[in-house]
Protein backbone atom coordinates (compact mmCIF):
# COMPACT_ATOMS: atom_id res chain seq x y z
CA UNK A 1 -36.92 -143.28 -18.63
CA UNK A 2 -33.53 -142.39 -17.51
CA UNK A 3 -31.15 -142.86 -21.18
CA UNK A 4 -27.09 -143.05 -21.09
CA UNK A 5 -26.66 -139.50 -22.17
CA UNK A 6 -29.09 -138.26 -19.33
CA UNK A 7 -26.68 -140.52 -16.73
CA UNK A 8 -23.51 -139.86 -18.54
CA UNK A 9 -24.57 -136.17 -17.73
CA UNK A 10 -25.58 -136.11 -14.65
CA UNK A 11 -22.22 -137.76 -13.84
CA UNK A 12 -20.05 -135.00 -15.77
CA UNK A 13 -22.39 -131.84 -13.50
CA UNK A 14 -21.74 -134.13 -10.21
CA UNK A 15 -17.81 -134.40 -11.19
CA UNK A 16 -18.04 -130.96 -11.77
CA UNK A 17 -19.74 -129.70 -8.87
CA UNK A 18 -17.10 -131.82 -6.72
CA UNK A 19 -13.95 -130.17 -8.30
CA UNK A 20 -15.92 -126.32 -7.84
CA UNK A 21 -16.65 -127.34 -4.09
CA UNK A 22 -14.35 -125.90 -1.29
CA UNK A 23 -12.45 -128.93 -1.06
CA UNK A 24 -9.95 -127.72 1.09
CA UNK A 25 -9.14 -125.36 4.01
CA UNK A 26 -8.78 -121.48 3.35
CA UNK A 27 -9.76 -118.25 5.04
CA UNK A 28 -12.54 -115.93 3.12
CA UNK A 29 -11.59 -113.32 0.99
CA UNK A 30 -11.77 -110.15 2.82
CA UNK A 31 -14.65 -107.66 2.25
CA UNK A 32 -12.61 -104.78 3.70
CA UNK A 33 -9.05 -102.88 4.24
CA UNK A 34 -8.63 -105.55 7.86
CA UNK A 35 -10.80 -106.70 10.14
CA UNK A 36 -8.81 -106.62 13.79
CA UNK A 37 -9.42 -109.39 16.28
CA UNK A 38 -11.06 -108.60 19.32
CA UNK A 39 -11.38 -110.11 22.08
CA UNK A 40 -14.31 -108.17 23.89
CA UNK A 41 -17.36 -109.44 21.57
CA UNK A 42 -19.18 -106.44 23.12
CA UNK A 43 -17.20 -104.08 21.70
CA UNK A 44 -17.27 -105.71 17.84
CA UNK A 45 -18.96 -103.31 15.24
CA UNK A 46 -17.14 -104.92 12.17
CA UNK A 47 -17.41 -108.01 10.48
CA UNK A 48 -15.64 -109.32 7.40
CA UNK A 49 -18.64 -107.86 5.00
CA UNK A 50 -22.05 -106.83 6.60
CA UNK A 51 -24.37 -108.23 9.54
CA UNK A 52 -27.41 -110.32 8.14
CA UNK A 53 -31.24 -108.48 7.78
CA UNK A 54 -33.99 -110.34 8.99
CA UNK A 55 -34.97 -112.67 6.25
CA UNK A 56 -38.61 -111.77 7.00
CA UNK A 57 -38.04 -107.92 6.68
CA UNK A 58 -36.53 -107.69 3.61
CA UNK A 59 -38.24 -106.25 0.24
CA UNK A 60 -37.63 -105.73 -3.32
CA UNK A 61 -35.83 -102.64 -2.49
CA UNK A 62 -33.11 -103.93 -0.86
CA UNK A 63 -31.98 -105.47 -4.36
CA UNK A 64 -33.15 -102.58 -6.22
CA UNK A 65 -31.31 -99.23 -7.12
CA UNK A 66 -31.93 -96.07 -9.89
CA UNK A 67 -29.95 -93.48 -11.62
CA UNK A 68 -27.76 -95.40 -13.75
CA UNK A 69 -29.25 -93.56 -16.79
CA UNK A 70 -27.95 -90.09 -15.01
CA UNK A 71 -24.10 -89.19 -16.18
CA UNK A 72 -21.66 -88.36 -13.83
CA UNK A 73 -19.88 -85.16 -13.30
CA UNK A 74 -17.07 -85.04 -15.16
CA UNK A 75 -15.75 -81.17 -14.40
CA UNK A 76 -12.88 -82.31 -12.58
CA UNK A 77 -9.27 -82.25 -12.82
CA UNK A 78 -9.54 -85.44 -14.46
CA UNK A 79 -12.35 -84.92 -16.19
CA UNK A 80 -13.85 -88.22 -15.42
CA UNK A 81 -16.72 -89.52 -13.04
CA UNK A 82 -17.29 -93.15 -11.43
CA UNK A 83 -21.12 -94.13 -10.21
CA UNK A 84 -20.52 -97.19 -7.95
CA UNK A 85 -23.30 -99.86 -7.53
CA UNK A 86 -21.66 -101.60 -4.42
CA UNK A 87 -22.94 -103.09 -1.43
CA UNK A 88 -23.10 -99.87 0.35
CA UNK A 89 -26.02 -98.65 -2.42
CA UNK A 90 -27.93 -102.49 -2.69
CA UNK A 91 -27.52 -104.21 0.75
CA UNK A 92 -29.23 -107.14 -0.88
CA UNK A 93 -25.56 -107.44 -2.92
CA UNK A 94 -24.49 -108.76 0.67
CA UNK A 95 -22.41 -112.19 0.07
CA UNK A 96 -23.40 -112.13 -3.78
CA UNK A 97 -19.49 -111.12 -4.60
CA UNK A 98 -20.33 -108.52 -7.60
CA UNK A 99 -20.81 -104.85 -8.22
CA UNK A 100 -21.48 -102.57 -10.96
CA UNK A 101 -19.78 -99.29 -12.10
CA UNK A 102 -20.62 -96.90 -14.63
CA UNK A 103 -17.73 -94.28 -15.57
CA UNK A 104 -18.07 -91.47 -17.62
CA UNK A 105 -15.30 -89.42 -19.77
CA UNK A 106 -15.36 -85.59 -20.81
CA UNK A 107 -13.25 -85.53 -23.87
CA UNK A 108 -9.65 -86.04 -22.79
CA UNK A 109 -11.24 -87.89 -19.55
CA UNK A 110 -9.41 -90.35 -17.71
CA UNK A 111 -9.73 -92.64 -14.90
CA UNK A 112 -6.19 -92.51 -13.78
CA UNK A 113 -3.99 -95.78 -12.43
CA UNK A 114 -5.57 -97.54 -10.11
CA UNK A 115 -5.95 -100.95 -8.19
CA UNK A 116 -9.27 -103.07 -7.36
CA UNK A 117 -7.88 -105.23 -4.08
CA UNK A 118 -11.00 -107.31 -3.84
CA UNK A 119 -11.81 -107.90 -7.46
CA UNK A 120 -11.78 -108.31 -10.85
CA UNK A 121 -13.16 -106.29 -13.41
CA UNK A 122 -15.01 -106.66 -16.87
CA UNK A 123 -15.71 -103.17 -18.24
CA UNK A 124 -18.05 -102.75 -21.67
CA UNK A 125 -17.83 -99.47 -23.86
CA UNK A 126 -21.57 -98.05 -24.43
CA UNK A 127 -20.17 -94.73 -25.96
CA UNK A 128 -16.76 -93.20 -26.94
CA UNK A 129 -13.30 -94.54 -27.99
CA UNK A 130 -11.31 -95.26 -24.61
CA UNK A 131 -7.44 -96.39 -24.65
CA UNK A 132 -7.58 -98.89 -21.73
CA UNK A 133 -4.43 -101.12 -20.05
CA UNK A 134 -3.40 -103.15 -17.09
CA UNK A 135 0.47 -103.44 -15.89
CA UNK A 136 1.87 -107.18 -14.32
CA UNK A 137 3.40 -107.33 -11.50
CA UNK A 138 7.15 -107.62 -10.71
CA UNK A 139 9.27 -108.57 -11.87
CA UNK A 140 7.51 -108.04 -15.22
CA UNK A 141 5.40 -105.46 -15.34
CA UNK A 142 4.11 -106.02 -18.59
CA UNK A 143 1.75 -103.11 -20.32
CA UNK A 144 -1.24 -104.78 -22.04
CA UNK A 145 -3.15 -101.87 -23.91
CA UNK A 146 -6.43 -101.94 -26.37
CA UNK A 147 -8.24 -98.96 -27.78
CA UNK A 148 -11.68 -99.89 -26.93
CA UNK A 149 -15.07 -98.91 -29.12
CA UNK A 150 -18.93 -99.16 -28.60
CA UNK A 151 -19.29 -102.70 -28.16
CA UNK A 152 -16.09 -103.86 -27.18
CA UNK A 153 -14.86 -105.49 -23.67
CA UNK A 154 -11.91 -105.62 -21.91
CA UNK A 155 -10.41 -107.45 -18.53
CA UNK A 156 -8.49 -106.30 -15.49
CA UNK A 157 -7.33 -108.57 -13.54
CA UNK A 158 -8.21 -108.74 -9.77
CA UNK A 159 -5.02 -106.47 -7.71
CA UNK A 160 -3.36 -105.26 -11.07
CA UNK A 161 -3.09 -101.20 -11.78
CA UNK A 162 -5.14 -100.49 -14.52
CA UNK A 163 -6.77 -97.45 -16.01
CA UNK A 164 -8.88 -96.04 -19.06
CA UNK A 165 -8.66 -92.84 -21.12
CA UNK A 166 -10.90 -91.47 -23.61
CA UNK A 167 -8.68 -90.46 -26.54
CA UNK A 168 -11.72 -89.62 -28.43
CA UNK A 169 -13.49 -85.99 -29.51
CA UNK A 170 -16.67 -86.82 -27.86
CA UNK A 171 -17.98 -87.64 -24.19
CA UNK A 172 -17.24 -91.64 -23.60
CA UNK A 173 -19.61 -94.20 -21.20
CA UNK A 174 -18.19 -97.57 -20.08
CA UNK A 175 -19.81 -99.89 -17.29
CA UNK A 176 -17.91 -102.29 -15.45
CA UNK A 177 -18.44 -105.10 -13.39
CA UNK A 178 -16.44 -106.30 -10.30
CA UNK A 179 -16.12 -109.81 -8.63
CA UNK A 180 -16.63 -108.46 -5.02
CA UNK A 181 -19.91 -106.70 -3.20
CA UNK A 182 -17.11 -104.33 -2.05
CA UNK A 183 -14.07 -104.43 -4.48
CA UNK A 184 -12.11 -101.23 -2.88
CA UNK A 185 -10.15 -99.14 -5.32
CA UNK A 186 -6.51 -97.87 -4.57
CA UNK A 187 -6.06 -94.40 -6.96
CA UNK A 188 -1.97 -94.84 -7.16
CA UNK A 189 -1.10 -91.01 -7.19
CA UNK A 190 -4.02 -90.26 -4.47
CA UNK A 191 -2.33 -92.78 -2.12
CA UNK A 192 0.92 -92.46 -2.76
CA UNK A 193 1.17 -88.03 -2.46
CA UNK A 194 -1.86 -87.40 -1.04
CA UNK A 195 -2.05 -90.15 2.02
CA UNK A 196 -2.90 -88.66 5.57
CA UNK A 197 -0.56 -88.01 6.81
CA UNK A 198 2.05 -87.79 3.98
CA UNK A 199 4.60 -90.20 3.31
CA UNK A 200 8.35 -88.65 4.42
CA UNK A 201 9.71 -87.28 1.39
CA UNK A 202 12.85 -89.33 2.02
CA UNK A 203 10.72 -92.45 1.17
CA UNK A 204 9.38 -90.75 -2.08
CA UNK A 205 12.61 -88.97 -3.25
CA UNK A 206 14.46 -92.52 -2.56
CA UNK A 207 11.63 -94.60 -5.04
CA UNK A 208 11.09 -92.35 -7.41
CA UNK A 209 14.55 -91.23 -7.82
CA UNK A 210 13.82 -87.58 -8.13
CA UNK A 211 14.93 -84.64 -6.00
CA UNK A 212 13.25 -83.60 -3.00
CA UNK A 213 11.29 -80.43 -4.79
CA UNK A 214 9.46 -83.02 -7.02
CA UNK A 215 7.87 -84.24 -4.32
CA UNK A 216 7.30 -81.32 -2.10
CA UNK A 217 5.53 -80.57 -5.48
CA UNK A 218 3.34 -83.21 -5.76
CA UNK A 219 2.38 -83.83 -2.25
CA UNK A 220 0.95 -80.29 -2.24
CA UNK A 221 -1.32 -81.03 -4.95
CA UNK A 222 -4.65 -81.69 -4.89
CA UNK A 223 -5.38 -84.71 -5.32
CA UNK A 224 -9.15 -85.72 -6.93
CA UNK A 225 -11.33 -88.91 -6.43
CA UNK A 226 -13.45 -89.36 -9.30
CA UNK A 227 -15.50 -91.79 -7.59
């Protein structure tokens, strides 16, 4: 026997479900840098995400993946290491719109500035202290900042430069997860002095506001991807 509260219910899920339902007309979120029309289907090799297995031929493997338990290597320049868990390591994460990261910190370690394009991301301390923050956008550019312990979570909103730094004495281990199968990540210094080919220093020396040295400088360093 159906009772009020089971109809009042199911009316509150089916209002719900209406107001969550694409309503209205927009274009997908893109999986990748661009996708280029073409007009020769022939000669398409890239769609917005990836092409489809064969129901029939898929396994348990696709949606399976090991070595999370392994640290990264975090001899680098900035002593840090990202191990992504994208669509690119699980093919079953194809149209499921999340990922998994897990970064480790030497003492000192950070993961410097950076951007996720495609998502937004929810990262968890397991081990460590880590000083963490996100910047607004203009006009703004507001610094939110936490120093994070075992336990604790902390937000960065989808687009926004963020980063995390491991002010503590000991090695640090944080895993985050991203809102896209494929969230891209935009290191700011790596893109902006070490893009190929280089940005005219006029460009540079006219942003930054610093003489032309400074950035010969830094556009001959080297610049490391921790992930």
């Amino acid at each position: 026997m159906v009772t009020k509260m089971g109809i009042h219910l199911f009316v509150t899920i089916a209002i719900m479900a209406l107001a969550l339902s694409p309503s209205y007309a927009s274009d997908p979120s893109p999986l990748q840098d661009f996708c280029v029309d073409l007009n020769d289907s022939k000669s398409a090799v890239f769609v917005n995400g990836k092409f489809c297995k064969d129901p029939m031929l898929v396994t348990a493997n696709d949606f399976f993946r090991s070595g999370l338990n392994i640290p990264g290597n975090t001899s680098n320049q900035v002593g840090s290491s990202v191990t992504q868990v994208n669509v690119a390591q699980i093919p079953g994460l194809n149209t499921l719109g999340v990922s998994l990261a897990r970064i480790d910190f030497a003492p000192n370690g950070l993961n410097p500035p950076h951007t996720h394009p495609r998502a937004t991301e929810i990262l968890v301390v397991l081990e460590g202290t880590l000083y963490v923050g996100f910047v607004t956008s203009n006009t703004d550019n507001r610094l939110f900042t936490k120093v994070l312990n075992p336990g604790d979570i902390f937000v960065f909103p989808v687009g926004l430069i963020h980063f995390q730094f491991n002010v503590g004495k000991t090695e640090a281990i944080a895993f985050a997860a991203l809102s896209s199968q494929n969230p891209g990540v935009i290191t700011i210094a790596n893109a902006v002095f070490g893009s190929k080919p280089p940005i005219s220093p006029d460009v540079l020396t006219k942003a930054f506001q610093v003489d032309n040295k400074v950035i010969d400088y830094l556009q001959a360093q080297f610049w490391m991807d921790n992930n």
